[in-house]
PDB file of N, CA and C in Angstrom:
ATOM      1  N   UNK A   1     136.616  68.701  56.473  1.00  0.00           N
ATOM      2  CA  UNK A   1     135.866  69.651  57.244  1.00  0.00           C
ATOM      3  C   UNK A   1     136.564  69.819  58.595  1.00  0.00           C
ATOM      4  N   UNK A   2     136.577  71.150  59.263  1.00  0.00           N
ATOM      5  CA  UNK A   2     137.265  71.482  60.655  1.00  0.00           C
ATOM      6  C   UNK A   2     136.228  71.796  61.023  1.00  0.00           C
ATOM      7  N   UNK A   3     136.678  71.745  62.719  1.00  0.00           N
ATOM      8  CA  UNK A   3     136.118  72.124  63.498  1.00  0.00           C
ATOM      9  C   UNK A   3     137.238  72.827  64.615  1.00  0.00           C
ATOM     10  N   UNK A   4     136.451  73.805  65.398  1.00  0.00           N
ATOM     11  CA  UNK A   4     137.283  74.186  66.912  1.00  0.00           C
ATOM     12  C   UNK A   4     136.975  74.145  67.846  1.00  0.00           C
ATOM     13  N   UNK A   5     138.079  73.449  68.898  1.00  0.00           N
ATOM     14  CA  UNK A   5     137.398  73.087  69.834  1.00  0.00           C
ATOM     15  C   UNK A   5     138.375  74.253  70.947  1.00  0.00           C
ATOM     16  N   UNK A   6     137.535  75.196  72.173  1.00  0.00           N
ATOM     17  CA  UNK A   6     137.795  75.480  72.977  1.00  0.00           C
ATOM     18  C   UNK A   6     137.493  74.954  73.976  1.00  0.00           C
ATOM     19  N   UNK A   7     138.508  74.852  75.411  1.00  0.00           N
ATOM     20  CA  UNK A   7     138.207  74.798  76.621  1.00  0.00           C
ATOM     21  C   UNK A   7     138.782  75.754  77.771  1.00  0.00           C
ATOM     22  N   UNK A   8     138.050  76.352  78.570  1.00  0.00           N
ATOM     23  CA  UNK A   8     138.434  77.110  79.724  1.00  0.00           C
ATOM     24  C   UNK A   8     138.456  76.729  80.885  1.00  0.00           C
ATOM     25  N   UNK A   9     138.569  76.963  81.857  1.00  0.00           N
ATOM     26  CA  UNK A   9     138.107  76.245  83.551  1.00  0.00           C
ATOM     27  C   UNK A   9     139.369  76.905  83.932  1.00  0.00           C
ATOM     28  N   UNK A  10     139.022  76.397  85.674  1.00  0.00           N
ATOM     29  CA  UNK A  10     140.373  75.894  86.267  1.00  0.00           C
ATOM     30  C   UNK A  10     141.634  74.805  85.977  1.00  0.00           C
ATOM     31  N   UNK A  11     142.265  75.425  86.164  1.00  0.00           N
ATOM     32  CA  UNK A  11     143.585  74.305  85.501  1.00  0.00           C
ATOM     33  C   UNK A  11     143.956  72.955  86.432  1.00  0.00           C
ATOM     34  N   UNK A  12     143.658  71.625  85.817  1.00  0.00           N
ATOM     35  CA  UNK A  12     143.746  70.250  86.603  1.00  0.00           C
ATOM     36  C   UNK A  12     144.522  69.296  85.684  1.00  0.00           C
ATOM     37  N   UNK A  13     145.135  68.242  86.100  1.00  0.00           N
ATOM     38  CA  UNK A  13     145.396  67.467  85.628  1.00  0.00           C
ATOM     39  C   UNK A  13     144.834  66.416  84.843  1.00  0.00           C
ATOM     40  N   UNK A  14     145.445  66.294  83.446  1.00  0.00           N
ATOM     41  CA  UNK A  14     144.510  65.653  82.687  1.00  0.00           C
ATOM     42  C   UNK A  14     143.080  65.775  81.498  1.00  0.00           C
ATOM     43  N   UNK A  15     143.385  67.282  81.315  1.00  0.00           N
ATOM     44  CA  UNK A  15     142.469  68.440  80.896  1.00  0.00           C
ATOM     45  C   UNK A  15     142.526  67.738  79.625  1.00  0.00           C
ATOM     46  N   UNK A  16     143.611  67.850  78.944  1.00  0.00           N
ATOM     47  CA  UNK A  16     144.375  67.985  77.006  1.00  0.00           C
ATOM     48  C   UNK A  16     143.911  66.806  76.985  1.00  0.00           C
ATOM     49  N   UNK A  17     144.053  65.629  78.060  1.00  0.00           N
ATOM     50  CA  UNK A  17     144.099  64.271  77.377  1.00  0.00           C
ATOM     51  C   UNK A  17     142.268  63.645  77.527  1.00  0.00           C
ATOM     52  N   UNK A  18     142.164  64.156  78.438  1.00  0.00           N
ATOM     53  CA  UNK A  18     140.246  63.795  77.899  1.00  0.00           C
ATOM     54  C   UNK A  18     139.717  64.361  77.094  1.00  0.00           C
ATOM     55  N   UNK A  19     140.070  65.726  76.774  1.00  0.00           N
ATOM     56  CA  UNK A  19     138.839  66.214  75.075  1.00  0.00           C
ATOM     57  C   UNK A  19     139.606  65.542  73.953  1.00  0.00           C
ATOM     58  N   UNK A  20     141.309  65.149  73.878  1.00  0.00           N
ATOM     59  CA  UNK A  20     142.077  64.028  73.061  1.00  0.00           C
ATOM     60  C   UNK A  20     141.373  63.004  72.843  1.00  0.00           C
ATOM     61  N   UNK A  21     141.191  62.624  73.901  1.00  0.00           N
ATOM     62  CA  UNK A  21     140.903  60.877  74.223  1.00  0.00           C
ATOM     63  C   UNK A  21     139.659  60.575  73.394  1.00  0.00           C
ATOM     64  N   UNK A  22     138.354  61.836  73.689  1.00  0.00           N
ATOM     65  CA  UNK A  22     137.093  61.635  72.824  1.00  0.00           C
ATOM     66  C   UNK A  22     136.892  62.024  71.264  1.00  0.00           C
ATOM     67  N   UNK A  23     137.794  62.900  71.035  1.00  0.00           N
ATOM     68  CA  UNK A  23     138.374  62.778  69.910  1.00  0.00           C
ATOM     69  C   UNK A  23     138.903  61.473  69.365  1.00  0.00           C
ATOM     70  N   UNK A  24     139.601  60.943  69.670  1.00  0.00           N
ATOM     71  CA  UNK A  24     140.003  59.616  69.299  1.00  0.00           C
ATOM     72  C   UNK A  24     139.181  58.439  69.276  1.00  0.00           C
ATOM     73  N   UNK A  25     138.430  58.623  69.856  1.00  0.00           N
ATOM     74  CA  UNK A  25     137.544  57.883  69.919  1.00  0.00           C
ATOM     75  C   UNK A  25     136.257  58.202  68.729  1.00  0.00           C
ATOM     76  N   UNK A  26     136.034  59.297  67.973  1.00  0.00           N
ATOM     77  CA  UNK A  26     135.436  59.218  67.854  1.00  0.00           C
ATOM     78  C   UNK A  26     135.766  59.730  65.796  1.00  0.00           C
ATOM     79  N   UNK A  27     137.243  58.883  66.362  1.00  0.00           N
ATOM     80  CA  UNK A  27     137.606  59.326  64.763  1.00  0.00           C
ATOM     81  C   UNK A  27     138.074  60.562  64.144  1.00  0.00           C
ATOM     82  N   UNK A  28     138.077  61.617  65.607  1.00  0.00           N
ATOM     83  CA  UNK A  28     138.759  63.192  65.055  1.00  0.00           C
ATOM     84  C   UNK A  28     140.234  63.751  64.986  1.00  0.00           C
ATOM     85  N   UNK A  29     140.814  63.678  64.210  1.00  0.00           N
ATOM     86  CA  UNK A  29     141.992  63.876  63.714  1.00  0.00           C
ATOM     87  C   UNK A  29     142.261  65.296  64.307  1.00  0.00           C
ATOM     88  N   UNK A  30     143.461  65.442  65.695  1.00  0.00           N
ATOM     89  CA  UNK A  30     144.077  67.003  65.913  1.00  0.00           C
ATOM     90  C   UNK A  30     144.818  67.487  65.331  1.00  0.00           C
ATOM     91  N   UNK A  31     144.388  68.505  65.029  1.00  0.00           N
ATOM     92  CA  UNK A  31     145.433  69.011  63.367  1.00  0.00           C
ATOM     93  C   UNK A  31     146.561  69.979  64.249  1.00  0.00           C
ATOM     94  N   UNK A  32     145.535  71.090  65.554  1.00  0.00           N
ATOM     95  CA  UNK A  32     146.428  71.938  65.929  1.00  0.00           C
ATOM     96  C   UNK A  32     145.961  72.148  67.439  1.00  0.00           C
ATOM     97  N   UNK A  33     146.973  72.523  68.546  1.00  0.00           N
ATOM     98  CA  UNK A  33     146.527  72.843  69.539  1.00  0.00           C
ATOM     99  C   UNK A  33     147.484  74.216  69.648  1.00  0.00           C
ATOM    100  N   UNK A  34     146.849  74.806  71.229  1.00  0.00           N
ATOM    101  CA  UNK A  34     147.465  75.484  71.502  1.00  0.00           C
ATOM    102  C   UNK A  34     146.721  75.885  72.662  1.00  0.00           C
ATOM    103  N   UNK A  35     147.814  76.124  73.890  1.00  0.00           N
ATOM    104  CA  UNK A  35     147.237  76.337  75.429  1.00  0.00           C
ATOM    105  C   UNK A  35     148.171  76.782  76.376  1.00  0.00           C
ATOM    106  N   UNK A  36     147.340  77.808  77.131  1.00  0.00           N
ATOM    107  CA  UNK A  36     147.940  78.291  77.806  1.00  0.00           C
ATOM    108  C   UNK A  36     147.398  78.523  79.123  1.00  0.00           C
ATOM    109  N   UNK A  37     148.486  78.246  81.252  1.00  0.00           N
ATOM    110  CA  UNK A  37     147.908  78.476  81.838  1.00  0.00           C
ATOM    111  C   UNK A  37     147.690  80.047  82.123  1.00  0.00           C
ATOM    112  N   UNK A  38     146.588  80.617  82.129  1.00  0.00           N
ATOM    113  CA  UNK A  38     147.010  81.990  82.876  1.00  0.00           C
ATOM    114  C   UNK A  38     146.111  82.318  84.148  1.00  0.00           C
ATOM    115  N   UNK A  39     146.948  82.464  85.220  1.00  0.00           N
ATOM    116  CA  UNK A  39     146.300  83.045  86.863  1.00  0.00           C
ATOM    117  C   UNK A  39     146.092  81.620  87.379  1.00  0.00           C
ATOM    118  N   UNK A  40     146.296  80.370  86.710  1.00  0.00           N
ATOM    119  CA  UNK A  40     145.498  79.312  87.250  1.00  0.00           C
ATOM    120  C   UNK A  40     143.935  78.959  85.919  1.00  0.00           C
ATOM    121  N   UNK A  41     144.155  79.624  85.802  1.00  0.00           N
ATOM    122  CA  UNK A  41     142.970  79.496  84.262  1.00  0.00           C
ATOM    123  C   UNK A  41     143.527  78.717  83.396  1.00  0.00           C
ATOM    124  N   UNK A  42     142.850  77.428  82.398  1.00  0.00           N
ATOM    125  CA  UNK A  42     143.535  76.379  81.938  1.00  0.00           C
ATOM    126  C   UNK A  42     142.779  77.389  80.332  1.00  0.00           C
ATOM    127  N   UNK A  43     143.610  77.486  79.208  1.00  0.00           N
ATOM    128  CA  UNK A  43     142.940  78.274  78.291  1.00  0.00           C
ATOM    129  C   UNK A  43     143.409  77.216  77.056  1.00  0.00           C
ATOM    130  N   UNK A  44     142.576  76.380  75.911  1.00  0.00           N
ATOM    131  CA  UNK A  44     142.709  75.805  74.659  1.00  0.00           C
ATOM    132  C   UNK A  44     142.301  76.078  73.658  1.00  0.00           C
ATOM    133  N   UNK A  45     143.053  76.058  72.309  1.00  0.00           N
ATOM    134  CA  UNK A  45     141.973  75.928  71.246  1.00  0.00           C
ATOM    135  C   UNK A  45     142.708  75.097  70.557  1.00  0.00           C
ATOM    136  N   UNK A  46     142.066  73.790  70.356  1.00  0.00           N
ATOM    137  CA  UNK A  46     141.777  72.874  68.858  1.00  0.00           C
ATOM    138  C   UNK A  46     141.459  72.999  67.589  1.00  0.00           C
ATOM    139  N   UNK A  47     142.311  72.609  66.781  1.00  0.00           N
ATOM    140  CA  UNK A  47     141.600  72.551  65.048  1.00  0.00           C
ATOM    141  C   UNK A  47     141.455  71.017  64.720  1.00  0.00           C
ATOM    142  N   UNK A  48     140.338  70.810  64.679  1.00  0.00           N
ATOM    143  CA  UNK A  48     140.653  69.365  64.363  1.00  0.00           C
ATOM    144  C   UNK A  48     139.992  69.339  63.093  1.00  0.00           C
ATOM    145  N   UNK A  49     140.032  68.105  62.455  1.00  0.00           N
ATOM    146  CA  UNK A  49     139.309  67.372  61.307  1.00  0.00           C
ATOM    147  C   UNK A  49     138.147  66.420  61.666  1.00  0.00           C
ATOM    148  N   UNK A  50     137.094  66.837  61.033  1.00  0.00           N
ATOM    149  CA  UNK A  50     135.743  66.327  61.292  1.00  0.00           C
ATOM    150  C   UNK A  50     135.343  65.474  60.323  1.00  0.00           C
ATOM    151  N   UNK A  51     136.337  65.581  59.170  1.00  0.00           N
ATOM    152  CA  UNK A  51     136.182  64.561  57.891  1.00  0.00           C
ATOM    153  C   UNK A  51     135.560  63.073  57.658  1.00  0.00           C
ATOM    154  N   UNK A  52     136.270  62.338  58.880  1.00  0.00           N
ATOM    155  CA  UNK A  52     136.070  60.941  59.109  1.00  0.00           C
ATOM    156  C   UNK A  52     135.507  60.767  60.294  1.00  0.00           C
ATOM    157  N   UNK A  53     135.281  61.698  60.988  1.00  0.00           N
ATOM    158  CA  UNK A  53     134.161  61.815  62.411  1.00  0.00           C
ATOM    159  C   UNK A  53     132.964  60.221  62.643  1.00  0.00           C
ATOM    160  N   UNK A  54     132.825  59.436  63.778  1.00  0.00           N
ATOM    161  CA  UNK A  54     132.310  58.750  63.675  1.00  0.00           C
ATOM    162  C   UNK A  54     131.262  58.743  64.449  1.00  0.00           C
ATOM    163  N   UNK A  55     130.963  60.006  64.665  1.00  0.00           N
ATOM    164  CA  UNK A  55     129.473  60.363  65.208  1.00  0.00           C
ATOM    165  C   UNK A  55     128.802  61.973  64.573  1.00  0.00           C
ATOM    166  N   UNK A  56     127.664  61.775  64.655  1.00  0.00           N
ATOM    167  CA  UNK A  56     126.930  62.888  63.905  1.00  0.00           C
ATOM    168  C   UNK A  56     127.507  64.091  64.948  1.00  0.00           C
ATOM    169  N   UNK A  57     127.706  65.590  64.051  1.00  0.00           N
ATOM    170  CA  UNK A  57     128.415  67.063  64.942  1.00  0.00           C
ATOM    171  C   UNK A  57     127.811  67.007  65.993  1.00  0.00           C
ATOM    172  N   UNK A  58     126.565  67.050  66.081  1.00  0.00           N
ATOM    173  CA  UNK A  58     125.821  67.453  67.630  1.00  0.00           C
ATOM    174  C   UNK A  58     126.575  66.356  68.954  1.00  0.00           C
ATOM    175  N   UNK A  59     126.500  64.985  68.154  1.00  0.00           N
ATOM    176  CA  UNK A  59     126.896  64.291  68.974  1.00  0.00           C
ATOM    177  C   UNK A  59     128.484  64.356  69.442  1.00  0.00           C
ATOM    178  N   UNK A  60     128.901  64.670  68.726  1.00  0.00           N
ATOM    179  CA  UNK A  60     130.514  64.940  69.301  1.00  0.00           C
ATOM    180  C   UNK A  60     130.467  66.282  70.162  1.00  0.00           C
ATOM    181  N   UNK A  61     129.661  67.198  69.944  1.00  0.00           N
ATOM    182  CA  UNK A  61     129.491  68.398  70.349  1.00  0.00           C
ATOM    183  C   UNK A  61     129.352  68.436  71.852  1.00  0.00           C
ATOM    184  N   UNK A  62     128.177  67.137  72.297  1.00  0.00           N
ATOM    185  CA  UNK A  62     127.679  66.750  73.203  1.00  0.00           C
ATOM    186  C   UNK A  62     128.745  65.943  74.562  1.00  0.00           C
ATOM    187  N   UNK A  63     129.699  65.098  73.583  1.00  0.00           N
ATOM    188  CA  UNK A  63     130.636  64.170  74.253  1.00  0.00           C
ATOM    189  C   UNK A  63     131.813  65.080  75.115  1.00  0.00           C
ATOM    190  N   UNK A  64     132.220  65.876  74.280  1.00  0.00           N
ATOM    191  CA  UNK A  64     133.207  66.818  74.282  1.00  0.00           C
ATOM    192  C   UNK A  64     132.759  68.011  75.283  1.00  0.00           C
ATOM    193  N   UNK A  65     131.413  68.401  75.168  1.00  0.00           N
ATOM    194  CA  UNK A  65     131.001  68.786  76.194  1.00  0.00           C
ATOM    195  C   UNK A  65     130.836  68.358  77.910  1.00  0.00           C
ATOM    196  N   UNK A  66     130.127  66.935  77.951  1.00  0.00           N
ATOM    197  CA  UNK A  66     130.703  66.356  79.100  1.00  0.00           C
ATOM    198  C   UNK A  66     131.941  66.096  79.471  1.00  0.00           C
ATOM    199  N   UNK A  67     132.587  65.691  78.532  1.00  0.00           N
ATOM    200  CA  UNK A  67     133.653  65.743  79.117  1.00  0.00           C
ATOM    201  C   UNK A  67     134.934  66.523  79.508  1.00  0.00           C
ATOM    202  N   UNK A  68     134.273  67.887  79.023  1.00  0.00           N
ATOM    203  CA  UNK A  68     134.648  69.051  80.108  1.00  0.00           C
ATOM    204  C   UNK A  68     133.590  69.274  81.573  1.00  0.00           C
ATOM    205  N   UNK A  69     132.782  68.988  81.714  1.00  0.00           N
ATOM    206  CA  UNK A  69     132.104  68.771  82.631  1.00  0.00           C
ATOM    207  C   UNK A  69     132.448  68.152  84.114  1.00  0.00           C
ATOM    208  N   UNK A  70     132.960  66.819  83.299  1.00  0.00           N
ATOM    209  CA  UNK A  70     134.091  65.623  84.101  1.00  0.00           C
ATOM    210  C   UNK A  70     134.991  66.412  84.786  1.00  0.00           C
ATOM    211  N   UNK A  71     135.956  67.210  83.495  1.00  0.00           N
ATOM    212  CA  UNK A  71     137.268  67.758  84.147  1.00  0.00           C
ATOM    213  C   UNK A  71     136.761  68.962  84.867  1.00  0.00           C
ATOM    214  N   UNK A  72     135.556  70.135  84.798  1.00  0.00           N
ATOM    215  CA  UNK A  72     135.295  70.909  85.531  1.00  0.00           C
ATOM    216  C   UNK A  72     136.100  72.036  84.812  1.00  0.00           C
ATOM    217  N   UNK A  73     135.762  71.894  83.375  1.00  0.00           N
ATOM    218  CA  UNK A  73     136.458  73.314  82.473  1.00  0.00           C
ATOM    219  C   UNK A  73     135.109  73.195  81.721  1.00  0.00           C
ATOM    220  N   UNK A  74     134.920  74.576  80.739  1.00  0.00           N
ATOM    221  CA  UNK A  74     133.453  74.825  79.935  1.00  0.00           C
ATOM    222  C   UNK A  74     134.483  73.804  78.420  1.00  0.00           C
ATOM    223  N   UNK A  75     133.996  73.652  77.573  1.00  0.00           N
ATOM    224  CA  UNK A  75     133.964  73.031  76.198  1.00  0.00           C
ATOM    225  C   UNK A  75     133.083  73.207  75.169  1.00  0.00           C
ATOM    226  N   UNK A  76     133.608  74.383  74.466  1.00  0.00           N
ATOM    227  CA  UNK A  76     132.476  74.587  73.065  1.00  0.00           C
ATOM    228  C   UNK A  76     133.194  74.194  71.808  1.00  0.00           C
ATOM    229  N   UNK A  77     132.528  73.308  71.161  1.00  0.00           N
ATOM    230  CA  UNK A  77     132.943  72.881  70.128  1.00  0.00           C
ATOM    231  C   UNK A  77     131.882  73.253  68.764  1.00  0.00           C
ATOM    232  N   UNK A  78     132.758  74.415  67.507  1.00  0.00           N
ATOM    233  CA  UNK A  78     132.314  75.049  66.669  1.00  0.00           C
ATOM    234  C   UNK A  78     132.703  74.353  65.269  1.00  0.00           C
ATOM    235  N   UNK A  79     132.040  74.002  63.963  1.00  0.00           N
ATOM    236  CA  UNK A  79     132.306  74.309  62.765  1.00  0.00           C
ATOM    237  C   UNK A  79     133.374  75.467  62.362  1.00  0.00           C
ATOM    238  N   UNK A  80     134.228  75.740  61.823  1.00  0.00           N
ATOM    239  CA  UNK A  80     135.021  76.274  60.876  1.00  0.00           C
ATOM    240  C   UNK A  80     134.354  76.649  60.089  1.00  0.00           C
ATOM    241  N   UNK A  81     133.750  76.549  59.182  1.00  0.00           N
ATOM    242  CA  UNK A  81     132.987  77.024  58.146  1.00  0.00           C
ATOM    243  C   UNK A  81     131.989  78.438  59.439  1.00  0.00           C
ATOM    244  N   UNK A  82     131.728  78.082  60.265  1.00  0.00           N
ATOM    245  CA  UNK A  82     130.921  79.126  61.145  1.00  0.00           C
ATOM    246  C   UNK A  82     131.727  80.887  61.318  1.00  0.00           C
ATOM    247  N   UNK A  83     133.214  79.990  61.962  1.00  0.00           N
ATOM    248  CA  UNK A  83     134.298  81.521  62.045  1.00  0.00           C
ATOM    249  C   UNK A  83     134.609  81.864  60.457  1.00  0.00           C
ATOM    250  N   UNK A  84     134.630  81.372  59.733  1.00  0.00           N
ATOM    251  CA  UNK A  84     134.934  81.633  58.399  1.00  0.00           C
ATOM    252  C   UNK A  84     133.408  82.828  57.806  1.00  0.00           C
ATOM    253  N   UNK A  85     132.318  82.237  58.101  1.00  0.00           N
ATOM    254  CA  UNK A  85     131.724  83.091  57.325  1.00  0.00           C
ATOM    255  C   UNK A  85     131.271  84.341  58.652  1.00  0.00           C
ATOM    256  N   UNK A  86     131.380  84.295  59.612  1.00  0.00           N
ATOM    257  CA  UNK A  86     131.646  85.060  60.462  1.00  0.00           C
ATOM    258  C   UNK A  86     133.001  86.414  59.951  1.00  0.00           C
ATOM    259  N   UNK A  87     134.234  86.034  59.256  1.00  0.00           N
ATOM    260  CA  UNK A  87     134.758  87.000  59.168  1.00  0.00           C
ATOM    261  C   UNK A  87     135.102  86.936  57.159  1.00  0.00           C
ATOM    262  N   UNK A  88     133.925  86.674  56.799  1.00  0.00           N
ATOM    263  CA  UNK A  88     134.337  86.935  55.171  1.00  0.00           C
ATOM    264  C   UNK A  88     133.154  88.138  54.637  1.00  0.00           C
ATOM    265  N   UNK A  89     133.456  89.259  54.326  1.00  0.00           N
ATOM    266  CA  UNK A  89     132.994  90.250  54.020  1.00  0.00           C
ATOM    267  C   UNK A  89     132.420  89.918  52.846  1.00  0.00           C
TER     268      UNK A  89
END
């Protein structure tokens, strides 16, 4: 099972490696990143694997959320199966 994780904010040091870090922690495998600064705007999106996840979705949802909070960027973390049936006709 995937999931995606975005983050936006201002761009600071240490951004990639705290939504990493809780990932790792919490058993989520990064399959893919990709980021870019623009104007000073810190811009991500994650594919990770939720397969072996060692906390229930909400709760990772929640972690990952503070801890964009911490860094002072937003953090929404979505199901795959969500954008998928979002664009299957």
């Amino acid at each position: 099972m995937k999931a995606v994780i975005t983050v936006v904010g201002k761009d600071t040091v240490g951004i990639l490696a705290k939504v990493a870090g809780v990932c790792a922690e919490a058993n989520v495998n990064v399959e893919e990143v990709t980021q870019s600064i623009l104007a000073g705007t810190f811009a991500m999106i994650m594919v990770v694997d939720i397969s072996n996840c060692a906390v229930p979705f909400d709760q990772l949802q929640q972690q990952l959320a503070k801890a964009g909070e911490e860094k002072g960027v937003d953090v929404k973390t979505t199901r795959q199966e969500l954008y998928d049936a979002m664009h299957h006709i």
